[in-house]
C-alpha atoms as a PDB file:
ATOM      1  CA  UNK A   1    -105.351 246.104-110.924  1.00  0.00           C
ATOM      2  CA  UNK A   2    -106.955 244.879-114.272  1.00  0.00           C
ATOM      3  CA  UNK A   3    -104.275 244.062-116.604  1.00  0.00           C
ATOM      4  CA  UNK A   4    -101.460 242.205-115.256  1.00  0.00           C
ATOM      5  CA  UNK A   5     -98.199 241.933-116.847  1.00  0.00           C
ATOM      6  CA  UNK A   6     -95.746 238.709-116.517  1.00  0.00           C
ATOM      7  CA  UNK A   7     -92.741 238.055-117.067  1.00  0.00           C
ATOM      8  CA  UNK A   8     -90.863 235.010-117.628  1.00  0.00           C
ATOM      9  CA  UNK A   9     -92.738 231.879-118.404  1.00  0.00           C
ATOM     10  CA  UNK A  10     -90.793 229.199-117.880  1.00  0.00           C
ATOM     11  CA  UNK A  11     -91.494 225.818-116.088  1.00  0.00           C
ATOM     12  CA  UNK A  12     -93.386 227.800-112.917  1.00  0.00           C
ATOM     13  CA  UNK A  13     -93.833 231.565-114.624  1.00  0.00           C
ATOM     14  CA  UNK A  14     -95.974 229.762-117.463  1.00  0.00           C
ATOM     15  CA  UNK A  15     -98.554 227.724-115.194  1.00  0.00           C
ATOM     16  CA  UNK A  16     -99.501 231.093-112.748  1.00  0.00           C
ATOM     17  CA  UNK A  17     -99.669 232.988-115.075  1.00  0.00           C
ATOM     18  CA  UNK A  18    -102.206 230.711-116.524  1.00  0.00           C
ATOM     19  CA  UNK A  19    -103.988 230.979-113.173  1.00  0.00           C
ATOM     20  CA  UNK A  20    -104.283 234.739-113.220  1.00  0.00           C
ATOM     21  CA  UNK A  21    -105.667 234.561-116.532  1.00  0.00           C
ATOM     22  CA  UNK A  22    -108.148 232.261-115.488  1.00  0.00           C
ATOM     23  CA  UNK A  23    -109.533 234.084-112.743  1.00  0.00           C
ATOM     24  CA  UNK A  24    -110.413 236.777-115.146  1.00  0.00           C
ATOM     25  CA  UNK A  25    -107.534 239.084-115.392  1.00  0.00           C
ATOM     26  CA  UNK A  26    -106.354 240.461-118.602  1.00  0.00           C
ATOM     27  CA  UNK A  27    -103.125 239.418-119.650  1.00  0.00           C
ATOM     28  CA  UNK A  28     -99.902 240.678-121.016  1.00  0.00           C
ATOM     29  CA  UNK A  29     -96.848 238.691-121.134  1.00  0.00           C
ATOM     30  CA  UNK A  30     -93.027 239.040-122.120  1.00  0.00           C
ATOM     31  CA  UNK A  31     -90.848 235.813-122.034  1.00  0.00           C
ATOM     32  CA  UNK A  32     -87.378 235.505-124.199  1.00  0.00           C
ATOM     33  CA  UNK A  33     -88.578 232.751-126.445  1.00  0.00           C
ATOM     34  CA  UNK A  34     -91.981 233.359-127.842  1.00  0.00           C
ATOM     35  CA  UNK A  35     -92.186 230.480-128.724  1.00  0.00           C
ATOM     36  CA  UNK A  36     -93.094 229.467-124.842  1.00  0.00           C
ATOM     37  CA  UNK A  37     -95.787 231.622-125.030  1.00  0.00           C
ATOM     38  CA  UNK A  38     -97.916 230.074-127.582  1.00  0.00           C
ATOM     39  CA  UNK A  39    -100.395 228.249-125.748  1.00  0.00           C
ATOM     40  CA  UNK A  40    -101.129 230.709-122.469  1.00  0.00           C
ATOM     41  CA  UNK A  41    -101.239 233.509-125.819  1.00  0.00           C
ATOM     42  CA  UNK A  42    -103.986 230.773-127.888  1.00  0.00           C
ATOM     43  CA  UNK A  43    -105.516 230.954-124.130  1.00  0.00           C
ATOM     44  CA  UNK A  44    -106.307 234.671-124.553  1.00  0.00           C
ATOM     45  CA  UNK A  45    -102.887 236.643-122.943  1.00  0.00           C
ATOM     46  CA  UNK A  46    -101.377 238.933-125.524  1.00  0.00           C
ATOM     47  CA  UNK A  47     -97.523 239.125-126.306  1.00  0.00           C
ATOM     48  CA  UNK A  48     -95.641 242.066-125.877  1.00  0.00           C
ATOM     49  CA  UNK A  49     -92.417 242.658-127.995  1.00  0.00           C
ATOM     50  CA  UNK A  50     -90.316 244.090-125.028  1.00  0.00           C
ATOM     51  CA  UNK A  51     -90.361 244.354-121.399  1.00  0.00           C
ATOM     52  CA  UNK A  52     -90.890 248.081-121.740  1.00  0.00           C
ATOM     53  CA  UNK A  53     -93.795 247.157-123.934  1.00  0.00           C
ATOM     54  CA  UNK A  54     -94.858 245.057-120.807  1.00  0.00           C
ATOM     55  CA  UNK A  55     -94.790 247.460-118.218  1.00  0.00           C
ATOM     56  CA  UNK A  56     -96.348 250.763-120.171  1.00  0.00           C
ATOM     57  CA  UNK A  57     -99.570 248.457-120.579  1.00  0.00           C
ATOM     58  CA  UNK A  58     -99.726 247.245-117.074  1.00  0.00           C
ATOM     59  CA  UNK A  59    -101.312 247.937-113.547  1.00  0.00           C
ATOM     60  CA  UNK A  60     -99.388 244.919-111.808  1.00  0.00           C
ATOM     61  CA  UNK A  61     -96.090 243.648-113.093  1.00  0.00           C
ATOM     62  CA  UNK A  62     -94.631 240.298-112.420  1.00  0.00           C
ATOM     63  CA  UNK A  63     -91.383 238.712-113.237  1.00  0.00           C
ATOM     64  CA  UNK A  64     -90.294 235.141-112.338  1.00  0.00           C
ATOM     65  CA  UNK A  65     -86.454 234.724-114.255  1.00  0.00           C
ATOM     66  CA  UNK A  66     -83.702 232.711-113.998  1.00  0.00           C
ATOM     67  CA  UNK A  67     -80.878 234.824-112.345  1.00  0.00           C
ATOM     68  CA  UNK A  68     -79.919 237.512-110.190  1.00  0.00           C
ATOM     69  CA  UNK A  69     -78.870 239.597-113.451  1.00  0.00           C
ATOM     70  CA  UNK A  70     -82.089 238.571-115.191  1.00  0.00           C
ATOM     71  CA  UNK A  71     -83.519 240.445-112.561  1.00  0.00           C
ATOM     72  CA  UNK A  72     -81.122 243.655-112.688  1.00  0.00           C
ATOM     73  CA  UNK A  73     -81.761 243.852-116.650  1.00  0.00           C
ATOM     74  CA  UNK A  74     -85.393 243.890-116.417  1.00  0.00           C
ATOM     75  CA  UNK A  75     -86.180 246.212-113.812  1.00  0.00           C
ATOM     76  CA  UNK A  76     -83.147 248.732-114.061  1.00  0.00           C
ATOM     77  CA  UNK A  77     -82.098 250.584-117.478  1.00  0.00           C
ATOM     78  CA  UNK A  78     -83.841 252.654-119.750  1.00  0.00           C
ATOM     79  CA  UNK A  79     -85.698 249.741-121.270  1.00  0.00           C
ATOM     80  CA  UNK A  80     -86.804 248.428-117.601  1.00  0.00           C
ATOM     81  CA  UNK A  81     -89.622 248.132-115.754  1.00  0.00           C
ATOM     82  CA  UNK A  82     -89.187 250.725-113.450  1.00  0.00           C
ATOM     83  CA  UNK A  83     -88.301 253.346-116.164  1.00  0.00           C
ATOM     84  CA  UNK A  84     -91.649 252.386-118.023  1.00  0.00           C
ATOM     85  CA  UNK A  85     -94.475 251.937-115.491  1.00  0.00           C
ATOM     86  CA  UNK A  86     -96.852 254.447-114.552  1.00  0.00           C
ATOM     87  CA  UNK A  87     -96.774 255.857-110.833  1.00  0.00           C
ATOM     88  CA  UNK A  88     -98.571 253.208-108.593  1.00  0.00           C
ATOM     89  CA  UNK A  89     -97.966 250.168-110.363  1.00  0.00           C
ATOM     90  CA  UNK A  90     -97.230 247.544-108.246  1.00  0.00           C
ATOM     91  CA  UNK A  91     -94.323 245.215-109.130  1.00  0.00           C
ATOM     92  CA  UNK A  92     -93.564 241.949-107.546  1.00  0.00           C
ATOM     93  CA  UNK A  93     -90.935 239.620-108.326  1.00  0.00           C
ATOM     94  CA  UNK A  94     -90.916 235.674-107.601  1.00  0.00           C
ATOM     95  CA  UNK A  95     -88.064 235.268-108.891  1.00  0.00           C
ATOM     96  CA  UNK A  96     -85.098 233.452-105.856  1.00  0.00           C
ATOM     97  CA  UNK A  97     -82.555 236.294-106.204  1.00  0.00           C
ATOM     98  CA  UNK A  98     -80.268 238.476-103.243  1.00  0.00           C
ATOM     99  CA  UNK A  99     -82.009 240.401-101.081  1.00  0.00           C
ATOM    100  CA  UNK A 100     -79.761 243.159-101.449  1.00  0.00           C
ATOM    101  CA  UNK A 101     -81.208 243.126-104.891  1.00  0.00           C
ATOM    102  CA  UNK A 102     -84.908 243.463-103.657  1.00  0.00           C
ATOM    103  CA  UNK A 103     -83.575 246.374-101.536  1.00  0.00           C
ATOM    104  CA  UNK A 104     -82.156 248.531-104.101  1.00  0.00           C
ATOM    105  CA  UNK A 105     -85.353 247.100-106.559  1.00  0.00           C
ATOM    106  CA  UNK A 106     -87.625 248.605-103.428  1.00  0.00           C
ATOM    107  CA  UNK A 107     -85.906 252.024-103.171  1.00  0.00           C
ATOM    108  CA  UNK A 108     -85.679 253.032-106.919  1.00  0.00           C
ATOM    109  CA  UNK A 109     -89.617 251.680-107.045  1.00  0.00           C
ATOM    110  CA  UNK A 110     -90.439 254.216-104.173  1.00  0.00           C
ATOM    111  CA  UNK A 111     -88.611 256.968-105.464  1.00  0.00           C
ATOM    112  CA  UNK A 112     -91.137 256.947-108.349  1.00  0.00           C
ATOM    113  CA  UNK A 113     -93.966 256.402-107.114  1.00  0.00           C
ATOM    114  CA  UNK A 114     -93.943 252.226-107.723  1.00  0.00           C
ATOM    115  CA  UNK A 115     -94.882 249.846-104.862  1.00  0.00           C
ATOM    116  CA  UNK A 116     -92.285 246.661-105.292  1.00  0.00           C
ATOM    117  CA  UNK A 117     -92.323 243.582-103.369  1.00  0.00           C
ATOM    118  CA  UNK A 118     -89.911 240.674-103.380  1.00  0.00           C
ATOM    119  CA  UNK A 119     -92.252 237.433-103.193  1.00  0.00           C
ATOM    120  CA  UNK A 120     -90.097 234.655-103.919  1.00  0.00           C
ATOM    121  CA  UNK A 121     -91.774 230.577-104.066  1.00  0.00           C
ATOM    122  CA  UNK A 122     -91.362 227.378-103.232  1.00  0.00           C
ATOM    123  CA  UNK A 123     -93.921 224.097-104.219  1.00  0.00           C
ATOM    124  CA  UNK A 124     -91.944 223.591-107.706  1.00  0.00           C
ATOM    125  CA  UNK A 125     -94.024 222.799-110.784  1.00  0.00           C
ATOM    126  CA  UNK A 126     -96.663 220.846-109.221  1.00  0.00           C
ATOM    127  CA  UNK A 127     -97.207 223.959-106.703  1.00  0.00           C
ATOM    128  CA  UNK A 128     -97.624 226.291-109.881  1.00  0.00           C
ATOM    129  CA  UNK A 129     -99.742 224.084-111.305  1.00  0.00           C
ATOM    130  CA  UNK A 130    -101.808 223.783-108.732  1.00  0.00           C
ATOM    131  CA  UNK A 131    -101.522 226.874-106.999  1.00  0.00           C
ATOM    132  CA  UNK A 132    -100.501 226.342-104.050  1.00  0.00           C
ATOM    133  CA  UNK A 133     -97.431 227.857-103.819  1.00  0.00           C
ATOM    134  CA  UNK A 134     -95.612 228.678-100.831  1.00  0.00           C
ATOM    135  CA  UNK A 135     -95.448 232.539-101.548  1.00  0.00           C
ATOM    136  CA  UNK A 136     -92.597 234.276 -99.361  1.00  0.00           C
ATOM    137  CA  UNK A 137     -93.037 238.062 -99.021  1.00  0.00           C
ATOM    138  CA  UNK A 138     -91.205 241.443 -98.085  1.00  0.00           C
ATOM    139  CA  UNK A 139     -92.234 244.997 -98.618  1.00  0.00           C
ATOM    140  CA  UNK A 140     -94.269 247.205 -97.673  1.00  0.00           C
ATOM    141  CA  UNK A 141     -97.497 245.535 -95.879  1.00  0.00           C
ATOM    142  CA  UNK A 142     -99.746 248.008 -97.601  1.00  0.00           C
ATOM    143  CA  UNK A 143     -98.727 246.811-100.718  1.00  0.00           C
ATOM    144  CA  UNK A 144     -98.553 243.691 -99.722  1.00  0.00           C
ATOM    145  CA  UNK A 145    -102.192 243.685 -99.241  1.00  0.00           C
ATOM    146  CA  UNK A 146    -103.397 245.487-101.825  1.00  0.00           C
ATOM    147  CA  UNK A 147    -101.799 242.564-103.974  1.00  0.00           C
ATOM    148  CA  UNK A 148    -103.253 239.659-101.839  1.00  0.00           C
ATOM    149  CA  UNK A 149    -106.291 239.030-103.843  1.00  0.00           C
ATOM    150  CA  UNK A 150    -103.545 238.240-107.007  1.00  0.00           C
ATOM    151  CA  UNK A 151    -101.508 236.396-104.660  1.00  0.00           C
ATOM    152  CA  UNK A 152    -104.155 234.385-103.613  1.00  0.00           C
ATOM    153  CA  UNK A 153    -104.736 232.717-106.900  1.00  0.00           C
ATOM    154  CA  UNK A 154    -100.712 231.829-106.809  1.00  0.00           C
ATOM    155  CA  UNK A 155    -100.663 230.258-103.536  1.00  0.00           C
ATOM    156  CA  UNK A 156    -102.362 228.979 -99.960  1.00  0.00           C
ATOM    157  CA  UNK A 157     -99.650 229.726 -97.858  1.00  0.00           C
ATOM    158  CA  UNK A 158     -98.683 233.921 -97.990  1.00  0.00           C
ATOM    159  CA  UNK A 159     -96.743 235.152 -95.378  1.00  0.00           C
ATOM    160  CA  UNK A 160     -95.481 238.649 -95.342  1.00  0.00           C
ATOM    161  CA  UNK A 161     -91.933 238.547 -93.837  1.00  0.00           C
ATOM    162  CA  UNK A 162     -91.417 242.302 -93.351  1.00  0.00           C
ATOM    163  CA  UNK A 163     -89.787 244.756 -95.291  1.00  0.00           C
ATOM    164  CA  UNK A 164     -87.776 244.563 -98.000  1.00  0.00           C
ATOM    165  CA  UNK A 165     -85.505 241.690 -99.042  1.00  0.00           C
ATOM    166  CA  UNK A 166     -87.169 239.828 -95.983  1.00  0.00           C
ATOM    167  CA  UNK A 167     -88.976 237.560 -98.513  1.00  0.00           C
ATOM    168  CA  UNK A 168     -85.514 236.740 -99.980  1.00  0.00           C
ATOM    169  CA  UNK A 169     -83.681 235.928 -96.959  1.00  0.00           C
ATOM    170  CA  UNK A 170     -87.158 233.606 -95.946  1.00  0.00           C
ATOM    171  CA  UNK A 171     -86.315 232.067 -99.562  1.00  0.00           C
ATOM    172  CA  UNK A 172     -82.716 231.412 -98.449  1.00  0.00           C
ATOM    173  CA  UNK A 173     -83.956 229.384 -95.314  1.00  0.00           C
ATOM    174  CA  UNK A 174     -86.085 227.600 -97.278  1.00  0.00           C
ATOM    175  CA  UNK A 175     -83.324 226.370 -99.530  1.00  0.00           C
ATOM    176  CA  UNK A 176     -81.247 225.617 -96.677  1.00  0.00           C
ATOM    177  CA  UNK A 177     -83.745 223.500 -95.410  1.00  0.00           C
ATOM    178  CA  UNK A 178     -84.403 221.755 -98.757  1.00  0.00           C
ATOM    179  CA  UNK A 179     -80.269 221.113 -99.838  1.00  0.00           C
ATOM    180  CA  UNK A 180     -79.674 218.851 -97.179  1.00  0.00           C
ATOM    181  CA  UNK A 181     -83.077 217.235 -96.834  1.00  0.00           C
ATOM    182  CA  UNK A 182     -82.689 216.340-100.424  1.00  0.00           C
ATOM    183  CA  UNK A 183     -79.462 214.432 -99.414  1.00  0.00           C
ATOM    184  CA  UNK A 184     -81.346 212.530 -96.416  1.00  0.00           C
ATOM    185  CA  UNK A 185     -84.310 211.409 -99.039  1.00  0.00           C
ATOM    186  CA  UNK A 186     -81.626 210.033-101.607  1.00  0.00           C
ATOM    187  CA  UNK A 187     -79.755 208.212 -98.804  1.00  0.00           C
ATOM    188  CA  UNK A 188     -82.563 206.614 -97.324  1.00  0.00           C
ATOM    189  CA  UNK A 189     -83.551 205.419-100.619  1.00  0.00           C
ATOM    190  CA  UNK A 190     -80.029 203.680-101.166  1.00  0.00           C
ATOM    191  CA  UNK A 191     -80.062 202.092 -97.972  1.00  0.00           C
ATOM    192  CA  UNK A 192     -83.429 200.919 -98.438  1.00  0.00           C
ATOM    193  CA  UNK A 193     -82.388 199.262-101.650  1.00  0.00           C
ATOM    194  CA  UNK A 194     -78.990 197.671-100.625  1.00  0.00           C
ATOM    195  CA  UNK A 195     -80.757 196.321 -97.616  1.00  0.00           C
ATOM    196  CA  UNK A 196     -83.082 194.494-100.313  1.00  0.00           C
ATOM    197  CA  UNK A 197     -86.365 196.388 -99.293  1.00  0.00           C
ATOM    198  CA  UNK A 198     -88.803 197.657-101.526  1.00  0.00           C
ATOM    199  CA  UNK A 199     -88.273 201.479-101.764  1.00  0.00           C
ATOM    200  CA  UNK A 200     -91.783 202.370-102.665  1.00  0.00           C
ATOM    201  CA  UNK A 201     -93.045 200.159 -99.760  1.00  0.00           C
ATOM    202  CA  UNK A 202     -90.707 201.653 -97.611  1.00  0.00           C
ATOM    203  CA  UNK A 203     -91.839 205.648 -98.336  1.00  0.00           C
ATOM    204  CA  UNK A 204     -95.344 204.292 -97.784  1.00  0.00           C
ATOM    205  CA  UNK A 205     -94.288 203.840 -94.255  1.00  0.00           C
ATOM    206  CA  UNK A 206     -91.290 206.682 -93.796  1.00  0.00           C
ATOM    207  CA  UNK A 207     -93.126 209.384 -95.512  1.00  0.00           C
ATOM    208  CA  UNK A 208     -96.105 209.310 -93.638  1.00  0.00           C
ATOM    209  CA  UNK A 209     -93.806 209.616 -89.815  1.00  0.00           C
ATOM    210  CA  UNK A 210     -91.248 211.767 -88.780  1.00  0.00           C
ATOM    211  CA  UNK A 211     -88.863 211.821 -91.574  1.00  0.00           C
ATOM    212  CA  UNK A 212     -92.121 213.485 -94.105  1.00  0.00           C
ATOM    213  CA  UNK A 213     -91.331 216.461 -95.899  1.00  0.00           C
ATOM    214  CA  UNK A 214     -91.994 217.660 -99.321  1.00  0.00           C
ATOM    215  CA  UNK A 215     -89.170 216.033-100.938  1.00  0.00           C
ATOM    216  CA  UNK A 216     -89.938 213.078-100.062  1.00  0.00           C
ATOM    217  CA  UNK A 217     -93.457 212.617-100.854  1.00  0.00           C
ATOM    218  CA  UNK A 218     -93.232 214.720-104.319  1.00  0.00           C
ATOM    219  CA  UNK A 219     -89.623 213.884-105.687  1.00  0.00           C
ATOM    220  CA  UNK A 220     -89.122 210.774-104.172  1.00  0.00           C
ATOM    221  CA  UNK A 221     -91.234 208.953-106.226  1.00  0.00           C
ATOM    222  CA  UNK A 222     -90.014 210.676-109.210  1.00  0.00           C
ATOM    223  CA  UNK A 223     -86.769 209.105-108.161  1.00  0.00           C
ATOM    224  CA  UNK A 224     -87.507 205.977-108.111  1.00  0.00           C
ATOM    225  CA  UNK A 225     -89.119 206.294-111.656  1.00  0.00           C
ATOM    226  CA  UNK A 226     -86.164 207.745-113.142  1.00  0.00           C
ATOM    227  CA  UNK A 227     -88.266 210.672-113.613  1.00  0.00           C
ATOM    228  CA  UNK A 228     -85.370 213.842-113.583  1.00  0.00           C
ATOM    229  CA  UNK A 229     -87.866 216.005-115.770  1.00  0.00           C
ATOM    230  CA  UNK A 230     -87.418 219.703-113.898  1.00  0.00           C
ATOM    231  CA  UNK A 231     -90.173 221.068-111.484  1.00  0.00           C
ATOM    232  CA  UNK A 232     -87.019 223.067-110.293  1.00  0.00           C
ATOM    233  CA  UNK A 233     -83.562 223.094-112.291  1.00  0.00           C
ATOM    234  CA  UNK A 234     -80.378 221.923-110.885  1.00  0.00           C
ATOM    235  CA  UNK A 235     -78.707 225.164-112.374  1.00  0.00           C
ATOM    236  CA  UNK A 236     -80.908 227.360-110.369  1.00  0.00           C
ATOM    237  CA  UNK A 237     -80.988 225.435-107.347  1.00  0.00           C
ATOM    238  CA  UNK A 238     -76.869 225.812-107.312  1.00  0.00           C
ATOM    239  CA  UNK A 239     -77.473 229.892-107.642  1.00  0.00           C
ATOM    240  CA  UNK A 240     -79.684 229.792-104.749  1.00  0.00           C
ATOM    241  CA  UNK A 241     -77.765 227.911-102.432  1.00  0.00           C
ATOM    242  CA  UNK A 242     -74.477 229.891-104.106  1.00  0.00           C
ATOM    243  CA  UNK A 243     -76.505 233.191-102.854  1.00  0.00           C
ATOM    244  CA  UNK A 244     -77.306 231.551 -99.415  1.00  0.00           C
ATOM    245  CA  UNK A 245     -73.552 230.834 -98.444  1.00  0.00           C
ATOM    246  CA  UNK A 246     -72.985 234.545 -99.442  1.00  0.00           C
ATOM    247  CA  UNK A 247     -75.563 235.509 -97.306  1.00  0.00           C
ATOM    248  CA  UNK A 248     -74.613 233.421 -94.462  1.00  0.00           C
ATOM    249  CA  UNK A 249     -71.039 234.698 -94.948  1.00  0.00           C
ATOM    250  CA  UNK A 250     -71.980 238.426 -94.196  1.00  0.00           C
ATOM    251  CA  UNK A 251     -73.873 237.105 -91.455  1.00  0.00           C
ATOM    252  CA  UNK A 252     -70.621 235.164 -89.762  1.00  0.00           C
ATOM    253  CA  UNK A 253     -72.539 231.677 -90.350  1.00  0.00           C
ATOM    254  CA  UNK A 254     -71.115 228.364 -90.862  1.00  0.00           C
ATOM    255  CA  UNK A 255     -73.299 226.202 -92.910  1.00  0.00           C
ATOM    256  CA  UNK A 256     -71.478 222.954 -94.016  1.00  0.00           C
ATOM    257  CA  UNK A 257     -74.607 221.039 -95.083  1.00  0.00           C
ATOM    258  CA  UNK A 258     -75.282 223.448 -97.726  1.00  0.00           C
ATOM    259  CA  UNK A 259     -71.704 223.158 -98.541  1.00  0.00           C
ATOM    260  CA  UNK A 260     -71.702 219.823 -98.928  1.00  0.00           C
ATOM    261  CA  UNK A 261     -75.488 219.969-101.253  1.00  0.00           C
ATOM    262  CA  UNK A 262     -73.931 222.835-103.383  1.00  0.00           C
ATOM    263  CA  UNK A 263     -70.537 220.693-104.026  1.00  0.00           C
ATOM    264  CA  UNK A 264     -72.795 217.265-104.941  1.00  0.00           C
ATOM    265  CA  UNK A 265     -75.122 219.313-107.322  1.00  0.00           C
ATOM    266  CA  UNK A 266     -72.424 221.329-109.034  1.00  0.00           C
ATOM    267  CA  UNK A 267     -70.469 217.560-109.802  1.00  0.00           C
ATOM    268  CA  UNK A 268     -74.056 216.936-111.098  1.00  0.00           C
ATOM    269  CA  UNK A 269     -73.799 220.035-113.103  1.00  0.00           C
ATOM    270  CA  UNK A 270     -70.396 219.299-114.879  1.00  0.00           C
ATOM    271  CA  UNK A 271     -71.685 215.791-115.899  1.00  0.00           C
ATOM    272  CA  UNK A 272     -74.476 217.614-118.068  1.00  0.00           C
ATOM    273  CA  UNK A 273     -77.274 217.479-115.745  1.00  0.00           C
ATOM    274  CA  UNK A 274     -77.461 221.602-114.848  1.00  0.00           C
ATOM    275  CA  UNK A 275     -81.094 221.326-117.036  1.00  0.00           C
ATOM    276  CA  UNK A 276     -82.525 218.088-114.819  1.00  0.00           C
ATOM    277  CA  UNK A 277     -84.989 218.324-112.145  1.00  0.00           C
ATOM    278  CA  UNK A 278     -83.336 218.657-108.345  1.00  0.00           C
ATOM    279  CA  UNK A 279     -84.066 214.884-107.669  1.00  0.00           C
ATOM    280  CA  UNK A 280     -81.861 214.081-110.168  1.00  0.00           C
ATOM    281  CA  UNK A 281     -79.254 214.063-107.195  1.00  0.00           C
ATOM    282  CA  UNK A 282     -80.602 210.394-107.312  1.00  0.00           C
ATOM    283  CA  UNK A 283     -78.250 209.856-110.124  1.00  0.00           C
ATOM    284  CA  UNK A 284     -75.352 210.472-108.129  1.00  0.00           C
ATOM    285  CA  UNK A 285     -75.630 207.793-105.675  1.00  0.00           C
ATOM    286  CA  UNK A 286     -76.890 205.002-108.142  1.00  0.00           C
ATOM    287  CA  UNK A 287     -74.470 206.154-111.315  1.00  0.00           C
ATOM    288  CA  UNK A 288     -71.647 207.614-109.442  1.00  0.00           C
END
């Protein structure tokens, strides 16, 4: 596992793959606009042309994309990962997509010889930046540690899930957890402004009790700076919670909190804000 491919390298792809590069590995990278590359590529990676490009040059390939179909396209076809890599390249994609996807992406690995895991994140930019991601996995446990030492330089908390598509349906509770907690954090900062408190003083004291959670202490604040720059997209956070209802559908669930989150974020969406940062739901209850 010496040369490392990655794909995607967009607001989290960019900042771990700067961390595997860092810790020594060599490089190769693949991301639609080449223009994103520039600065991990002055760093030392080296641009391919293609994602088949990617994955004949590379022991370990990683993709972190947008959508589900982002997904498909790079890792099925003739010009796709799987098609191209060597037998016993490991693949493992971050990327919050359907676990029937990582199912089908796991079968057509094994059939040729690939070990492919579905390791989907959470943490946002700062946790990229950092690294110290929340890293989600399904698969294969052999594989899974084989590719721990890489993982390890992505995140502090790794949790194998169980086989395959497990680390996307761990994904989906996460976002379940996060659509309607992100509603709590911008009520409580409404109240606490109507009821003529100071909102930062106040998530001194709130964020510290009971109510703490991520959201709060990292996008809070950004909030209440009118700070809507993404760590996490408002586009992709309405795919994931779009593929969680699915999910929850097939599994005969109920989930009107993530109904409600997905229909506030898509109004959010049609009023141009599908490219802001997830706290911009802040906007809604101040502007709207």
């Amino acid at each position: 596992m010496q040369t490392i491919g990655f794909i995607g390298l967009g607001v989290m792809g960019k900042s771990m793959a700067r961390h595997l590069l860092r810790a020594g590995y060599s490089l190769v990278v693949y991301t639609r606009t080449k223009q994103k590359a520039e600065d991990i590529l002055a760093e030392g990676a080296v641009w391919k042309e293609t994602v088949k490009d990617v994955a004949k040059a590379a022991d370990v390939v990683m993709t972190m994309v947008g959508e589900p179909q982002d997904v498909e396209h790079i890792y099925f076809g003739d010009d796709g990962i799987l098609a191209n890599a060597k037998r016993g390249t490991y693949v493992i994609d971050f990327t919050t997509s359907k676990p029937s996807l990582a199912v089908r992406i796991h079968e057509a690995a094994k059939e040729k010889g690939i070990f492919a895991l579905d390791a989907p994140v959470s943490g946002g930019d700062i946790g990229a930046r950092d690294g110290t991601l929340s890293i989600m996995v399904g698969g294969d446990k052999e594989a899974f540690s084989a590719c721990m030492p890489l993982l390890s330089h992505l995140g502090k908390n790794i949790v194998w899930q169980g086989e395959a598509g497990a680390g996307q349906h761990t994904k989906m509770c996460n976002q379940i957890a996060i659509a309607t907690n992100m509603i709590g954090v911008c009520e409580a900062l409404v109240y606490a402004e109507k009821a003529g408190l100071d909102p930062e003083r106040v998530l001194r004291s709130i964020s510290q009790g009971a109510a703490s959670s991520w959201s709060l202490s990292n996008l809070a604040p950004r909030m209440l700076a009118g700070d809507f720059a993404p760590g996490f997209y408002v586009k992709h956070f309405i795919k994931d919670m779009g593929i969680a209802l699915a999910e929850a559908e097939t599994l005969g669930l109920s989930l009107p909190g993530l109904k409600l989150a997905k229909q506030l974020y898509e109004s959010l969406a049609e009023r141009g804000e599908e490219q802001s940062g997830t706290q911009v739901l802040y906007k809604w209850y101040k502007e709207w």
